[in-house]
N, C-alpha and C. Protein backbone atom coordinates (compact mmCIF):
# COMPACT_ATOMS: atom_id res chain seq x y z
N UNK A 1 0.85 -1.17 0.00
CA UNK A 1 0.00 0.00 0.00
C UNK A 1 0.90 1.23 0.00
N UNK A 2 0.58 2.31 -0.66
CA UNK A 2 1.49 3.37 -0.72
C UNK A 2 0.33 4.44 -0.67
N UNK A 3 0.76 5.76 0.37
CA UNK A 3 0.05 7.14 0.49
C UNK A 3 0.16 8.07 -0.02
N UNK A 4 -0.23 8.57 -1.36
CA UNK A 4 0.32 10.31 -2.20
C UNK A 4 -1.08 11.19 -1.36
N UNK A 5 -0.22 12.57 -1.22
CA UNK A 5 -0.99 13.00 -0.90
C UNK A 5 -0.85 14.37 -2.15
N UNK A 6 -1.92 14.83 -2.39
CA UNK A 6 -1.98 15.76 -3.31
C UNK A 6 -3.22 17.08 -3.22
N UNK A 7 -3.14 18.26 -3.41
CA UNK A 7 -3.90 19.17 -3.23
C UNK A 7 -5.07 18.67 -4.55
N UNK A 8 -5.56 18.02 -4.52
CA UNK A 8 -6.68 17.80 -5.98
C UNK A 8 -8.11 18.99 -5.66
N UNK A 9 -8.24 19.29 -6.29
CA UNK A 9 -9.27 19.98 -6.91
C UNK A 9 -10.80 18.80 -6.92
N UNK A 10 -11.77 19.37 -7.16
CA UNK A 10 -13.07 18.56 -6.98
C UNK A 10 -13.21 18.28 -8.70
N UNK A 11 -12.30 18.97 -9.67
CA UNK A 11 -12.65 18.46 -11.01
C UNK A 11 -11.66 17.71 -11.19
N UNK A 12 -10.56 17.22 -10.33
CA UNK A 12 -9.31 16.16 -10.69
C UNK A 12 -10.11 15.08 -10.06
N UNK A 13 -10.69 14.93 -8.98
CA UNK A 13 -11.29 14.09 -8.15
C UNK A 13 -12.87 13.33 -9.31
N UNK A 14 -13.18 13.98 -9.76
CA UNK A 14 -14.17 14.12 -10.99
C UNK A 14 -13.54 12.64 -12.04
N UNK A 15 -12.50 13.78 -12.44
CA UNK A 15 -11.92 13.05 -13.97
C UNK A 15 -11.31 11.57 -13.56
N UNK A 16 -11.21 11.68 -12.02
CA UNK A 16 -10.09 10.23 -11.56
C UNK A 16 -11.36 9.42 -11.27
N UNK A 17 -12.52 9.69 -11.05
CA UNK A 17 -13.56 9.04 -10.85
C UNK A 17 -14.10 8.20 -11.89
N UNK A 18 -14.16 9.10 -12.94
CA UNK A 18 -14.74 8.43 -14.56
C UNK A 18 -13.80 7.40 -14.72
N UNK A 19 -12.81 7.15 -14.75
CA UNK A 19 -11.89 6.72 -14.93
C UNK A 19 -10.98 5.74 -14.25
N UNK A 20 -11.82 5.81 -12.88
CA UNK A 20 -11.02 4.79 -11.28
C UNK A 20 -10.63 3.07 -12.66
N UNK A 21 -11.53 3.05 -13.27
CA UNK A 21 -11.38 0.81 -13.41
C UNK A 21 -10.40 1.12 -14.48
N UNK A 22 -9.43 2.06 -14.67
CA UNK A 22 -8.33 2.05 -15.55
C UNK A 22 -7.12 2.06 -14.62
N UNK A 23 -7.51 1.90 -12.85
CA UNK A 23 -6.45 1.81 -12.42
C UNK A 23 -6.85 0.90 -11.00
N UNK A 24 -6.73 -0.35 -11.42
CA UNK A 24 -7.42 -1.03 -10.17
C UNK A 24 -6.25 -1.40 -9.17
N UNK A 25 -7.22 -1.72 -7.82
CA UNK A 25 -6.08 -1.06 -6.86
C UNK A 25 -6.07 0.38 -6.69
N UNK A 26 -6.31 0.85 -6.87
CA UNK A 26 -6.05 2.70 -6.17
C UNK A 26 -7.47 2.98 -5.77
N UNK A 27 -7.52 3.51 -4.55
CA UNK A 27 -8.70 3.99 -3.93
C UNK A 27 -8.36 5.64 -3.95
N UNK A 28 -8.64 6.63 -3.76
CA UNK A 28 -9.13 7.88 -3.38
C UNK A 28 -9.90 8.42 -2.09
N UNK A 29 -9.11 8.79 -1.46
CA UNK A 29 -10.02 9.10 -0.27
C UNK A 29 -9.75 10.56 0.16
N UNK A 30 -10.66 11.44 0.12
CA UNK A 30 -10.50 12.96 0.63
C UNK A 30 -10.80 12.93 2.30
N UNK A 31 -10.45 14.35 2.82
CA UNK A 31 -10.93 14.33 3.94
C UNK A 31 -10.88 16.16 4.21
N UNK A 32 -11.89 16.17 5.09
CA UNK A 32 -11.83 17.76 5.35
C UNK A 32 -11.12 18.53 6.59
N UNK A 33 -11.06 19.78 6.08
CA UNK A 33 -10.08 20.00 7.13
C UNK A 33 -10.80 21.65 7.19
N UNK A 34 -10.88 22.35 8.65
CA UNK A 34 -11.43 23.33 9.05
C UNK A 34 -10.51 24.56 8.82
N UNK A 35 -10.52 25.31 8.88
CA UNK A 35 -9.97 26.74 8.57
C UNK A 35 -10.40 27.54 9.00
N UNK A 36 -9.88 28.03 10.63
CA UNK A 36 -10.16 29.03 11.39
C UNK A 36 -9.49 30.49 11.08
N UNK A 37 -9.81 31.65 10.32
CA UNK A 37 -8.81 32.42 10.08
C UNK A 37 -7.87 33.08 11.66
N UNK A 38 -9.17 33.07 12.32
CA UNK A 38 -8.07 33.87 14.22
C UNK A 38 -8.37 33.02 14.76
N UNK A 39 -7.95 31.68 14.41
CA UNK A 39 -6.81 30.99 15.35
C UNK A 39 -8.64 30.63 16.54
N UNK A 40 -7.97 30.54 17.72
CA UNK A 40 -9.20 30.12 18.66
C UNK A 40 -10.46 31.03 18.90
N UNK A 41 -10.43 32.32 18.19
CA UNK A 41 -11.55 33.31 18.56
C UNK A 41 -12.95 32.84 17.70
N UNK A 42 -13.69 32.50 18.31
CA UNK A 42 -15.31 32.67 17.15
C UNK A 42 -15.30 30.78 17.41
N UNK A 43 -14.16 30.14 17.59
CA UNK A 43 -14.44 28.82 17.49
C UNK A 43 -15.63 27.96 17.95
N UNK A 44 -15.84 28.61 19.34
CA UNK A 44 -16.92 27.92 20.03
C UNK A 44 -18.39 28.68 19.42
N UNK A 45 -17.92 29.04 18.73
CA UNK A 45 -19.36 30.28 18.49
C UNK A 45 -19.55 29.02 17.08
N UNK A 46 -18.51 29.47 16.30
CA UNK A 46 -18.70 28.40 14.76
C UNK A 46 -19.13 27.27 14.52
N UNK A 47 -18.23 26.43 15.66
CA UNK A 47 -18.55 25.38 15.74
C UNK A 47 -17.53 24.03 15.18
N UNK A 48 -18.21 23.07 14.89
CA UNK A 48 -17.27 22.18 13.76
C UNK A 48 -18.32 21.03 13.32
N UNK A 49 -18.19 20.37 12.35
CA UNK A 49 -19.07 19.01 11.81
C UNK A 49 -18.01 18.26 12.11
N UNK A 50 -18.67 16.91 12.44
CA UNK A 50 -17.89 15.32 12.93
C UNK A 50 -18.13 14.73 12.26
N UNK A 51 -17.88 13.04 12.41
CA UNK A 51 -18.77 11.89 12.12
C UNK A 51 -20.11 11.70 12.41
N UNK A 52 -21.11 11.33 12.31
CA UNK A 52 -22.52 10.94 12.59
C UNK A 52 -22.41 9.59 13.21
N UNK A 53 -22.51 9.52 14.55
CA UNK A 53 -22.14 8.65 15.82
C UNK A 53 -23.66 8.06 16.01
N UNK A 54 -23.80 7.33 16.82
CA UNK A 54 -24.96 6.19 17.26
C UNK A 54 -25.92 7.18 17.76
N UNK A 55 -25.54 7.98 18.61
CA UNK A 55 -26.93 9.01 18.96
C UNK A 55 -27.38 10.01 18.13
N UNK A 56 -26.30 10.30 17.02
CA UNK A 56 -26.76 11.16 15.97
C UNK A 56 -27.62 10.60 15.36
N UNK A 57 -27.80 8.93 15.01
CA UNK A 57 -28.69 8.28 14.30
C UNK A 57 -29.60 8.03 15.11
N UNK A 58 -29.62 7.90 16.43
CA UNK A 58 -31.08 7.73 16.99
C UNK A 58 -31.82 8.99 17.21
N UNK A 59 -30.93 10.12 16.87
CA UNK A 59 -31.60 11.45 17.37
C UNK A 59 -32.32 11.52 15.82
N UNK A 60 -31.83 11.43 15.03
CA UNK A 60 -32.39 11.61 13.31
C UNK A 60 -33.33 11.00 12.73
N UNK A 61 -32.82 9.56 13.76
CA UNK A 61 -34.46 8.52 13.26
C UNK A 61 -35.85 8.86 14.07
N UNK A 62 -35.71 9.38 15.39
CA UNK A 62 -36.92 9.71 16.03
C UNK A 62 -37.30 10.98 15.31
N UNK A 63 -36.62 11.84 14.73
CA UNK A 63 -36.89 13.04 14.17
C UNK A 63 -37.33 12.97 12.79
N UNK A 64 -37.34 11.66 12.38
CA UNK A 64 -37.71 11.21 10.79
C UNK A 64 -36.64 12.19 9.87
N UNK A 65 -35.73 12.31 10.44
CA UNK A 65 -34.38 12.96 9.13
C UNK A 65 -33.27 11.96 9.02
N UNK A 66 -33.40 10.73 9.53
CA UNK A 66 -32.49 9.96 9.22
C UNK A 66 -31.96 9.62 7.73
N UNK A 67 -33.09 9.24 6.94
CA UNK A 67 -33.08 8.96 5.46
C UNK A 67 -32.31 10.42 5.03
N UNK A 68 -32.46 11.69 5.54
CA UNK A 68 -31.61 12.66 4.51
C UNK A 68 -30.19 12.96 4.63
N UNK A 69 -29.59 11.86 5.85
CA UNK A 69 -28.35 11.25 5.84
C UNK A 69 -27.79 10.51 5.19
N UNK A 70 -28.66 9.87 3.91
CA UNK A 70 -28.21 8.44 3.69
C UNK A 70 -26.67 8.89 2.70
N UNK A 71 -26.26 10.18 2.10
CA UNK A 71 -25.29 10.13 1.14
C UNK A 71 -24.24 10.90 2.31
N UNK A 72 -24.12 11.48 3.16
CA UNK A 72 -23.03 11.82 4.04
C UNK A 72 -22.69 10.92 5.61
N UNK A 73 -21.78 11.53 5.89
CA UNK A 73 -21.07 10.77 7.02
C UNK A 73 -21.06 11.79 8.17
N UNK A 74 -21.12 13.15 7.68
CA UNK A 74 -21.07 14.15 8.81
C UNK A 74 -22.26 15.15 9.21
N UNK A 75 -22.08 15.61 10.68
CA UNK A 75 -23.34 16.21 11.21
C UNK A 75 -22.72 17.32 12.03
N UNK A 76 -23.45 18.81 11.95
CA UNK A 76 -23.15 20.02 13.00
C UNK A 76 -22.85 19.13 14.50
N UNK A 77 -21.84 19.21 14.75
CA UNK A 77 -21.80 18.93 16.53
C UNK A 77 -21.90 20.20 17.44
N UNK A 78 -21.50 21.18 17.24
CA UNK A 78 -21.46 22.13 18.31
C UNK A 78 -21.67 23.82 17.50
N UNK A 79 -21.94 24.36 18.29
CA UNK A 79 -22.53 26.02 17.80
C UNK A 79 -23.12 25.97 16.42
N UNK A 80 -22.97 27.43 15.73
CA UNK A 80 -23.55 27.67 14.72
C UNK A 80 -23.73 25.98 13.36
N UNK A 81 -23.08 25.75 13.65
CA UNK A 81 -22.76 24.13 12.35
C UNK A 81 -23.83 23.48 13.43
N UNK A 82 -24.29 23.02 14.65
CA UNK A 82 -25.05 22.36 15.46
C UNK A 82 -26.51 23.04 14.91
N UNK A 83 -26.42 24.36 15.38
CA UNK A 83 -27.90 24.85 15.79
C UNK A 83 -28.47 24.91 14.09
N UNK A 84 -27.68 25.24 13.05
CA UNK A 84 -28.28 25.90 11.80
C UNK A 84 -28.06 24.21 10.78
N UNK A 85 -28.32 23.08 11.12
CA UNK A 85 -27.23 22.23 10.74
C UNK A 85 -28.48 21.92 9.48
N UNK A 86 -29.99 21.89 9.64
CA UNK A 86 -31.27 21.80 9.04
C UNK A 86 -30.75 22.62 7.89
N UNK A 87 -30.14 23.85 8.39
CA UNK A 87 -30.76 24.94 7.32
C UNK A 87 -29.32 24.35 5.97
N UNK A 88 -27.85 24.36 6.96
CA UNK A 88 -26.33 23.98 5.69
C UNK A 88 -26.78 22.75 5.29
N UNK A 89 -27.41 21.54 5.83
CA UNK A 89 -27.38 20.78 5.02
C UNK A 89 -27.53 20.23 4.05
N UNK A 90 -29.04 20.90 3.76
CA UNK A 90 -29.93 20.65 1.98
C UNK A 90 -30.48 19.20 2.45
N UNK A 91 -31.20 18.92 1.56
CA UNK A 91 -31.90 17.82 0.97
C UNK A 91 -31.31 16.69 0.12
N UNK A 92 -31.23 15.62 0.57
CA UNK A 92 -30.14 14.42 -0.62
C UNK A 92 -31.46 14.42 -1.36
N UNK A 93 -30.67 14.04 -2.77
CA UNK A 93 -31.70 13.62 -3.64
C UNK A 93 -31.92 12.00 -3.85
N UNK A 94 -32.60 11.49 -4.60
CA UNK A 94 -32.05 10.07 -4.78
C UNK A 94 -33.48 9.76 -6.39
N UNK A 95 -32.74 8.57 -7.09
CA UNK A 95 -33.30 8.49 -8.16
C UNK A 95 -34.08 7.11 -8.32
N UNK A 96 -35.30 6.60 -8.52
CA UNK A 96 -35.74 5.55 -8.51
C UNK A 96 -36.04 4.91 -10.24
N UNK A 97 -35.13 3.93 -10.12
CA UNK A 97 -34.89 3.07 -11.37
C UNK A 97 -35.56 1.71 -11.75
N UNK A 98 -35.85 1.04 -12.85
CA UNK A 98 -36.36 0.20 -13.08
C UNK A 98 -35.29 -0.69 -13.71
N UNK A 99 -34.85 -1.66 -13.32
CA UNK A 99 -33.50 -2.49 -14.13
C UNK A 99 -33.75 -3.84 -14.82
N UNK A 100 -33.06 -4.41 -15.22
CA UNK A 100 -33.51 -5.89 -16.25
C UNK A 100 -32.94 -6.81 -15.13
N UNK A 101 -32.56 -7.67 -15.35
CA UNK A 101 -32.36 -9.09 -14.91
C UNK A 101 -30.59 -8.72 -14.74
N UNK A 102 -29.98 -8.19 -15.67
CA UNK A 102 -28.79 -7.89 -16.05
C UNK A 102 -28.07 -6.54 -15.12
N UNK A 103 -29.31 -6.02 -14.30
CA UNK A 103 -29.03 -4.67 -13.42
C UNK A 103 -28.73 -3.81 -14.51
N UNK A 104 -28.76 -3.15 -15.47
CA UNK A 104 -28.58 -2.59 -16.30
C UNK A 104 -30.10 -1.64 -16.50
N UNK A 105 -29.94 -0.43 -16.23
CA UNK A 105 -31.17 0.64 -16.27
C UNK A 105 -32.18 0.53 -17.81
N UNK A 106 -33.06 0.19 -17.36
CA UNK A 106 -34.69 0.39 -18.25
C UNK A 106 -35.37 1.11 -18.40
N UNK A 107 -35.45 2.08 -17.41
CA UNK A 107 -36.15 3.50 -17.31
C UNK A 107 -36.06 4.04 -16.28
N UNK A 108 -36.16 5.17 -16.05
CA UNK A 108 -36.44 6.34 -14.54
C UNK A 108 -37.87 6.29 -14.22
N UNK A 109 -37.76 5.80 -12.88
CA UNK A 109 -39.36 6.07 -12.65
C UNK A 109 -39.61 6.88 -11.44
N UNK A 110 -38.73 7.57 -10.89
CA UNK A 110 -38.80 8.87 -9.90
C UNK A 110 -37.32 9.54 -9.96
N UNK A 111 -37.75 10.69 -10.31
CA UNK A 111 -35.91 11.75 -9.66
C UNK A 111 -36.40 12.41 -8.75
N UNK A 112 -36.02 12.50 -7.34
CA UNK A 112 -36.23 13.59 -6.77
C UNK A 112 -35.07 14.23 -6.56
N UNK A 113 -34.37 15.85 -7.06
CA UNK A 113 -33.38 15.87 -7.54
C UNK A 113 -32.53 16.45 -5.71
N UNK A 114 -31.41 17.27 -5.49
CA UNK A 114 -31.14 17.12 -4.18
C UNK A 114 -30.69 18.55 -4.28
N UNK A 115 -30.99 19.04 -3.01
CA UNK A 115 -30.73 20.56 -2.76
C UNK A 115 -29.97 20.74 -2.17
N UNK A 116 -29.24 21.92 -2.79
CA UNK A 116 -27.79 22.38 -1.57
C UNK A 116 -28.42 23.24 -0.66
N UNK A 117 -27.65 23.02 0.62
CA UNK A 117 -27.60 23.69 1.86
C UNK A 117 -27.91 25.11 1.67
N UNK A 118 -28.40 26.17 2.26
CA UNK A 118 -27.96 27.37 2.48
C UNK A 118 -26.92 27.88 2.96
N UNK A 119 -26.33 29.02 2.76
CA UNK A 119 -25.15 29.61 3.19
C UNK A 119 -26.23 30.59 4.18
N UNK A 120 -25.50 31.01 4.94
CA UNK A 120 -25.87 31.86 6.24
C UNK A 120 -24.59 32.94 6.85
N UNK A 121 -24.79 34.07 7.26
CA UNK A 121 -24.12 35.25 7.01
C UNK A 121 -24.08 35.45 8.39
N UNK A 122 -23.03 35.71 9.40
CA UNK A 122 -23.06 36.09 11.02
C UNK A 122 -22.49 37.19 10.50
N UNK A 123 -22.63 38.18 11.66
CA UNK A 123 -22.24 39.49 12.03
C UNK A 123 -21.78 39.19 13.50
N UNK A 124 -20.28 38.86 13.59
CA UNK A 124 -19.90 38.76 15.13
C UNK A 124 -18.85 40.04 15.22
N UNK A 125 -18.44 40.39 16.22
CA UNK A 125 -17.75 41.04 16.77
C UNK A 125 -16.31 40.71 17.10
N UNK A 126 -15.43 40.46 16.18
CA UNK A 126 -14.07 39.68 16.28
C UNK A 126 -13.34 40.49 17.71
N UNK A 127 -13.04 42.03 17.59
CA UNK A 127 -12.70 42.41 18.44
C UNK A 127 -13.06 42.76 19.90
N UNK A 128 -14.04 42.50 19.92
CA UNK A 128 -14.85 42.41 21.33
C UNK A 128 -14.53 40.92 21.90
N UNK A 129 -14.53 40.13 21.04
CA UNK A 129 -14.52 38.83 20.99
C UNK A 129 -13.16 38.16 21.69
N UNK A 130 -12.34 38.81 21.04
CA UNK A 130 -10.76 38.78 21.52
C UNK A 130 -10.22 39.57 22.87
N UNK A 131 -10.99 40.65 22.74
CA UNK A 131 -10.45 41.37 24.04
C UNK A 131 -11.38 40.54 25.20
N UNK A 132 -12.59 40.25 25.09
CA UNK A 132 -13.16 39.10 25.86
C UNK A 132 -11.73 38.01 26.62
N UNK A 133 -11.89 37.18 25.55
CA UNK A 133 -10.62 36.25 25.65
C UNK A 133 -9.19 36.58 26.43
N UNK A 134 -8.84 37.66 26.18
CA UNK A 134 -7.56 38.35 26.94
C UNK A 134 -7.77 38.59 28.57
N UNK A 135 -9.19 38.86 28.50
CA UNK A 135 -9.95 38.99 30.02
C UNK A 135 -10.00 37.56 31.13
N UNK A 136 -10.50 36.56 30.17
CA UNK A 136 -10.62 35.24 30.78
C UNK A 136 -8.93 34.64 30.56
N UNK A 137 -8.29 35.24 30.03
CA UNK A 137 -6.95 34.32 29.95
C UNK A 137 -6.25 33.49 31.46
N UNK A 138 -6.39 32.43 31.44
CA UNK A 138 -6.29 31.74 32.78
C UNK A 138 -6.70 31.08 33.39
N UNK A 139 -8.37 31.88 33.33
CA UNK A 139 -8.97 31.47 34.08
C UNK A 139 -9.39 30.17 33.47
N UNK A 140 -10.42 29.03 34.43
CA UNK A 140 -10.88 27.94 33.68
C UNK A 140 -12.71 28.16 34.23
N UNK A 141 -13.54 27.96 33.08
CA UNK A 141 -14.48 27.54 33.05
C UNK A 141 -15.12 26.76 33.82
């Protein structure tokens, strides 16, 4: 097994996709990574997305939103990504097919197509925010 790691783009990731059974053996696996511009300020406010853990699925199935998990792995855990997580996530779509004997498609017999998330706009106070922080420096919670 060998690890490249490479800055790919979502249209290299695309073209290597069409194309994965011209190179068997090689998997592709992305992963995300957060980008705080100041460092620890706004963090707890922002938040972060995780994995979708055992209580995330029992919290989703009593809430009947389990099924609009079925194409991701991650869920808002904490602040703004927690509380607004309904509004970033969108709607999966999914397509209902009719196939032969051969699994090979015969016709479409439902698209319901899938919606992106909303984007959402805060107005925080970076510098209030920080001089906050300089205040509590030390102390513990």
């Amino acid at each position: 097994m060998a690890w490249f790691y490479t800055k790919c783009k979502f249209y290299c990731w695309a073209r290597f996709a069409v194309n994965q059974y011209r190179f068997p053996g090689v998997e592709v696996k992305g992963y995300k990574r957060r980008y705080y511009p100041y460092n620890s300020a706004l963090t707890h406010v922002i938040g972060y997305v995780s994995k979708i853990n055992d209580k995330d699925v029992d919290r989703l199935d009593k809430e009947g939103k389990l099924a609009n998990y079925a194409s991701t792995h991650d869920i808002g855990k904490l602040g703004i990504e927690r509380y607004y997580e309904d509004v970033l996530h969108g709607q999966t779509g999914y397509e209902e097919v009719e196939v032969n004997n051969r699994g090979r498609v015969i016709r479409q017999l439902k698209e319901v197509p899938p919606q992106a998330g909303r984007d959402i706009y805060l107005t925080l106070d970076l510098k209030l925010q920080q001089y906050i922080e300089t205040l509590l420096a030390g102390s513990r919670a």
